[in-house]
C-alpha atoms as a PDB file:
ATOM      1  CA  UNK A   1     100.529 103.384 107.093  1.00  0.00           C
ATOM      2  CA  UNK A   2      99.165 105.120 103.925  1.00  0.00           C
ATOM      3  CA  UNK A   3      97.914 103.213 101.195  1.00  0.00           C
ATOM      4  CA  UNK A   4     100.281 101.897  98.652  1.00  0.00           C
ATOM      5  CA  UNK A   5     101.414 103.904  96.072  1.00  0.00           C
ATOM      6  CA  UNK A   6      99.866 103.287  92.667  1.00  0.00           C
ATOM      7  CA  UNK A   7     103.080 102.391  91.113  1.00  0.00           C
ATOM      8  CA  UNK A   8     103.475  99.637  93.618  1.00  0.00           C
ATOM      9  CA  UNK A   9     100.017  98.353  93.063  1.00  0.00           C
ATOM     10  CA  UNK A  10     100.564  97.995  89.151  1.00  0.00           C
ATOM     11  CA  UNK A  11     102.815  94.440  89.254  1.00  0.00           C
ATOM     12  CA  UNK A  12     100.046  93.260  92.369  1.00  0.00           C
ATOM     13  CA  UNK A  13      97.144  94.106  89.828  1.00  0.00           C
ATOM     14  CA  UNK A  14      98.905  91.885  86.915  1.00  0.00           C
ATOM     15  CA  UNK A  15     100.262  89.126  89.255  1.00  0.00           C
ATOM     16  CA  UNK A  16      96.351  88.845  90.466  1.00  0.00           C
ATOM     17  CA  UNK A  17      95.140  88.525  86.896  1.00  0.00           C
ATOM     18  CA  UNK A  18      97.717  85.769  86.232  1.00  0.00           C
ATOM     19  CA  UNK A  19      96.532  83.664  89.367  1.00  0.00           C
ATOM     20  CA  UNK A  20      92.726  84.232  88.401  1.00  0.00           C
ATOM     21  CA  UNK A  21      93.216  82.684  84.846  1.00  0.00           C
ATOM     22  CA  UNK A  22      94.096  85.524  83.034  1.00  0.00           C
ATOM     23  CA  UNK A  23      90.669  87.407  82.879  1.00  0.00           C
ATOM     24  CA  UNK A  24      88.389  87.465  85.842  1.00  0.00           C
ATOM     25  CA  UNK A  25      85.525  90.247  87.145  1.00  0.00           C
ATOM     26  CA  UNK A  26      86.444  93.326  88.473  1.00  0.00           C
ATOM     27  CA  UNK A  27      84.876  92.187  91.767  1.00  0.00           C
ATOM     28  CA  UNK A  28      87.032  89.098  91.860  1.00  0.00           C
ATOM     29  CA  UNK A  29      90.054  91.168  91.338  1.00  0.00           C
ATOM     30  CA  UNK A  30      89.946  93.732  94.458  1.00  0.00           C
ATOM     31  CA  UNK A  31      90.249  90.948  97.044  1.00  0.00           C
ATOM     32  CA  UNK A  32      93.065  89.290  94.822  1.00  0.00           C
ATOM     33  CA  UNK A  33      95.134  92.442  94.842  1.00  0.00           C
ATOM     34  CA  UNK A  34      94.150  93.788  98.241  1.00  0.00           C
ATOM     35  CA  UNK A  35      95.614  89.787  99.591  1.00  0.00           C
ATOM     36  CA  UNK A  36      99.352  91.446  97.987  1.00  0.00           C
ATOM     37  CA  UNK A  37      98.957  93.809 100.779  1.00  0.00           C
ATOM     38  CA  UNK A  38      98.530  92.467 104.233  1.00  0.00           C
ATOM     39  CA  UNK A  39      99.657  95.564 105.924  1.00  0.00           C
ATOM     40  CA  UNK A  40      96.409  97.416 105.234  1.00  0.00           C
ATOM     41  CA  UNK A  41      93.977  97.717 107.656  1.00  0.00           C
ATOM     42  CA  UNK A  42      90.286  97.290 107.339  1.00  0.00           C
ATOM     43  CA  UNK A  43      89.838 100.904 108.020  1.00  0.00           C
ATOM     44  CA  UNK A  44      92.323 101.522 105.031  1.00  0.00           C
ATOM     45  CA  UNK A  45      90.315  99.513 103.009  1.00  0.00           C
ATOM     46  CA  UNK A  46      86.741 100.784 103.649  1.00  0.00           C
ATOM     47  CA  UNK A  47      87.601 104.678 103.676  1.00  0.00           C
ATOM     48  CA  UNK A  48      85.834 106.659 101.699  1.00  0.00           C
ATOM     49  CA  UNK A  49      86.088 109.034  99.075  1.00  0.00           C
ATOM     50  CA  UNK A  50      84.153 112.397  99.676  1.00  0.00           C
ATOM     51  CA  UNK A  51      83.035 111.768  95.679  1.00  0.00           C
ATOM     52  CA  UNK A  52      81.417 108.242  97.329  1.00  0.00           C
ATOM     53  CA  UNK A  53      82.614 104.929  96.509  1.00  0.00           C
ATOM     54  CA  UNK A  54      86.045 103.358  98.777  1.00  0.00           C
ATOM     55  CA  UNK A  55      89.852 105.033  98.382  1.00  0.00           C
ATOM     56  CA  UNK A  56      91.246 101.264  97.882  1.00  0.00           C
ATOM     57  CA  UNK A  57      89.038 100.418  95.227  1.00  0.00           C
ATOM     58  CA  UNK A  58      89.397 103.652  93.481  1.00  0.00           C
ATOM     59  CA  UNK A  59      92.953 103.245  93.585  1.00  0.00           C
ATOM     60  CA  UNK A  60      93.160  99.900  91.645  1.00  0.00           C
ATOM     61  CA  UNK A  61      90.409 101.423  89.451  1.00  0.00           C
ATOM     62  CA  UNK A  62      92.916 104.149  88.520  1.00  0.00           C
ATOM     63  CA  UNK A  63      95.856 101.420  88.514  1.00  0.00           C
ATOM     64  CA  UNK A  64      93.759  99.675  85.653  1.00  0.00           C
ATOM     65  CA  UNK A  65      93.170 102.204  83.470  1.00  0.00           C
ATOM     66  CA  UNK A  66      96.824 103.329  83.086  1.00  0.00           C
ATOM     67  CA  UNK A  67      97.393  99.530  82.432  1.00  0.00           C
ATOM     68  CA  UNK A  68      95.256  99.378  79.933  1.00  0.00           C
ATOM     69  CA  UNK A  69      96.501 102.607  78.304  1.00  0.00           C
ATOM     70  CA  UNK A  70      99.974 101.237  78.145  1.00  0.00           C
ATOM     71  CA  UNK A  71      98.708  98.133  76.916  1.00  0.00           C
ATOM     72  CA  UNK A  72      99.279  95.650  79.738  1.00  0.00           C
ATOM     73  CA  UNK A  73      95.465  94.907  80.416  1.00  0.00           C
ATOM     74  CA  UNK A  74      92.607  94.965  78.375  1.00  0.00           C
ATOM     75  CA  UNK A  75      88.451  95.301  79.000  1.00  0.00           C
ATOM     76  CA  UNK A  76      87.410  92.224  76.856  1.00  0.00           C
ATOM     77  CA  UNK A  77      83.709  92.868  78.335  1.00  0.00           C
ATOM     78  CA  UNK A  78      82.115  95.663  80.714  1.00  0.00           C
ATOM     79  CA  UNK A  79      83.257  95.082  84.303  1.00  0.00           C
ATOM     80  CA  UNK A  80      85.826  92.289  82.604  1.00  0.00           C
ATOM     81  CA  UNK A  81      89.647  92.588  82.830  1.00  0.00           C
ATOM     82  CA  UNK A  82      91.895  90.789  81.858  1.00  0.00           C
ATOM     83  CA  UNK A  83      95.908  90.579  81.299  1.00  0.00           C
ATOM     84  CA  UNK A  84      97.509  91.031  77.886  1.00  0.00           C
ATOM     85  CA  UNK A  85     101.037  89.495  76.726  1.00  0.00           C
ATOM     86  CA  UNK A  86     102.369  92.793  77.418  1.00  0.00           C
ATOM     87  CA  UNK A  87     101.338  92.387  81.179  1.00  0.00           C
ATOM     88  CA  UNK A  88     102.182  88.988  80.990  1.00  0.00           C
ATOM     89  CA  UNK A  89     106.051  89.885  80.432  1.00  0.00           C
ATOM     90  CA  UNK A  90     106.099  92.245  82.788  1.00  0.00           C
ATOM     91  CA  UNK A  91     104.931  89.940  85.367  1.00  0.00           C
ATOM     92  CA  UNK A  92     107.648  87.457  84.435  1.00  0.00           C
ATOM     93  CA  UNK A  93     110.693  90.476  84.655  1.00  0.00           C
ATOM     94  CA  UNK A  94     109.471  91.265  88.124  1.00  0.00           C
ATOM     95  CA  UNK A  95     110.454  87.195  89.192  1.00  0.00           C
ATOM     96  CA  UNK A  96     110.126  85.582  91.790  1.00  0.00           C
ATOM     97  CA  UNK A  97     109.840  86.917  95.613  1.00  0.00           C
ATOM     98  CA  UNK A  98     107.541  88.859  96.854  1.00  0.00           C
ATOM     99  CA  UNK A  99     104.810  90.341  94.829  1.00  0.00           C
ATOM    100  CA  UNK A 100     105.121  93.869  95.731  1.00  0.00           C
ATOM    101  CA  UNK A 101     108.079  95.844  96.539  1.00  0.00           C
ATOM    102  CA  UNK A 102     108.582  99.466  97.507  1.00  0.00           C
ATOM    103  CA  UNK A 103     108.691 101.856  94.678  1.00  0.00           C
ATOM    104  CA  UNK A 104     112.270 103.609  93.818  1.00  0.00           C
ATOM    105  CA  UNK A 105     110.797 106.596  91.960  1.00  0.00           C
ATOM    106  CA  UNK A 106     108.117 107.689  94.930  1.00  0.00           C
ATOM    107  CA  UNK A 107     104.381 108.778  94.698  1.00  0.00           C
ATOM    108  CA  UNK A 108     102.338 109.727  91.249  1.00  0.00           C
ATOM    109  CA  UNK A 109     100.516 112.436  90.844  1.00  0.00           C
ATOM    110  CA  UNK A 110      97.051 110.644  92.388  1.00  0.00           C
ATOM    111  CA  UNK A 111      98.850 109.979  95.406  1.00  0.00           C
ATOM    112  CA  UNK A 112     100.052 113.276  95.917  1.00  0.00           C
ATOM    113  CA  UNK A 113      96.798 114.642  95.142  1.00  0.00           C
ATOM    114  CA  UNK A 114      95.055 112.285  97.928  1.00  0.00           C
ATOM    115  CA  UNK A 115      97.034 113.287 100.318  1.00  0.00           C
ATOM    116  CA  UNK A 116      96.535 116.563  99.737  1.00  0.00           C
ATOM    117  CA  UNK A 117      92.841 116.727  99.449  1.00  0.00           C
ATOM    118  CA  UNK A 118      92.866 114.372 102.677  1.00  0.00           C
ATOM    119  CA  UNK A 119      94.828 116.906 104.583  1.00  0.00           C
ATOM    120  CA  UNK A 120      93.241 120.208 102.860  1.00  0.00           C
ATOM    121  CA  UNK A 121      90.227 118.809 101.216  1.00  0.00           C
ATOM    122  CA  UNK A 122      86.731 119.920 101.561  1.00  0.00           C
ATOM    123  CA  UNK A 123      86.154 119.240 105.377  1.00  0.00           C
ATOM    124  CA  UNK A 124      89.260 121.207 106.358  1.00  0.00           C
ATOM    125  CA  UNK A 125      89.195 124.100 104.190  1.00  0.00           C
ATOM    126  CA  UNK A 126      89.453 127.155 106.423  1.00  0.00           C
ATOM    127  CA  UNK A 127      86.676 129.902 105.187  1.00  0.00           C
ATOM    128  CA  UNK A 128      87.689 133.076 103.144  1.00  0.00           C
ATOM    129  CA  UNK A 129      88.879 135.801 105.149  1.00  0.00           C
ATOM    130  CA  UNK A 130      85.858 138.075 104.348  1.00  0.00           C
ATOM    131  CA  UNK A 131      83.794 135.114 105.867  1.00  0.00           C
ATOM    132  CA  UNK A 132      85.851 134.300 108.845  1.00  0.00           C
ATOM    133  CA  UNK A 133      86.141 138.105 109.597  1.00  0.00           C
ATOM    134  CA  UNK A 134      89.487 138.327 109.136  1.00  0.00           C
ATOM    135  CA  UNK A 135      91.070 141.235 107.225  1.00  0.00           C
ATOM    136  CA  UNK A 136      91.508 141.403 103.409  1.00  0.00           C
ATOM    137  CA  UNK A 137      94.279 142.427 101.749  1.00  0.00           C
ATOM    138  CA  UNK A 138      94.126 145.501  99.339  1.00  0.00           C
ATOM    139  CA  UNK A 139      96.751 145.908  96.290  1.00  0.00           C
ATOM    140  CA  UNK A 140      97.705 149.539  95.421  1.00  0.00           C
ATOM    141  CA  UNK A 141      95.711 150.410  92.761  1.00  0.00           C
ATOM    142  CA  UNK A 142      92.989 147.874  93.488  1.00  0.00           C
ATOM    143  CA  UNK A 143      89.780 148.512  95.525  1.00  0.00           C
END
């Protein structure tokens, strides 16, 4: 299973807030939103990003900072969030049930992008043809 799209994490990432009180540490809120998800593996979890850090984290780090732009979290204090009204009513739309369901519209942009770079990235980029010994191809007109 891949990891969830960030659209499906955003509701998970509020309803977390809302059990912790409202505001919490960042640290307190990974295992509070990663508990949303019980599919994920420990392997999901601890992968890493070639940039360093973990692909979960970075994900709800990403999650965060579009909440905040649209004005459903806020950063009272560094490595502080917390929920706004805003995220408070969207909380309360989603109801009752279970706290994350899948997403109609599909993946974002990030999520495309890691599964690209996961499947192309770094490691697995073949080398130029000049390097591989392979032949180059030549435009009229160019040399």
């Amino acid at each position: 299973m891949p990891l969830p799209w960030v659209a499906d994490i955003e509701v998970a990432l509020l309803q977390a807030l809302v059990v912790l009180g409202g505001e919490a540490a960042a640290s307190s809120v990974y295992p509070e939103v990663t508990k949303r998800f019980p599919a994920l593996t420990p392997e999901q979890i601890a992968a890493s990003l070639a940039s360093g850090g973990d692909r979960w984290t970075n994900r709800i780090q990403w999650v965060r900072l579009r909440r905040v732009q649209k004005g459903e979290m806020a950063s009272p204090a560094h490595g502080r969030w917390a929920i706004t009204e805003k995220g408070r009513a969207r909380v309360q739309a989603a109801g009752p049930g279970p706290s994350v369901t899948a997403s109609p519209v599909g993946p974002s942009l990030i999520d495309l992008y890691e599964d690209y770079d996961e499947t192309f990235g770094q490691g697995s980029r073949p080398a130029p043809a000049a390097e591989a010994g392979g032949i180059r191809a030549v435009w009229p007109g160019s040399s």
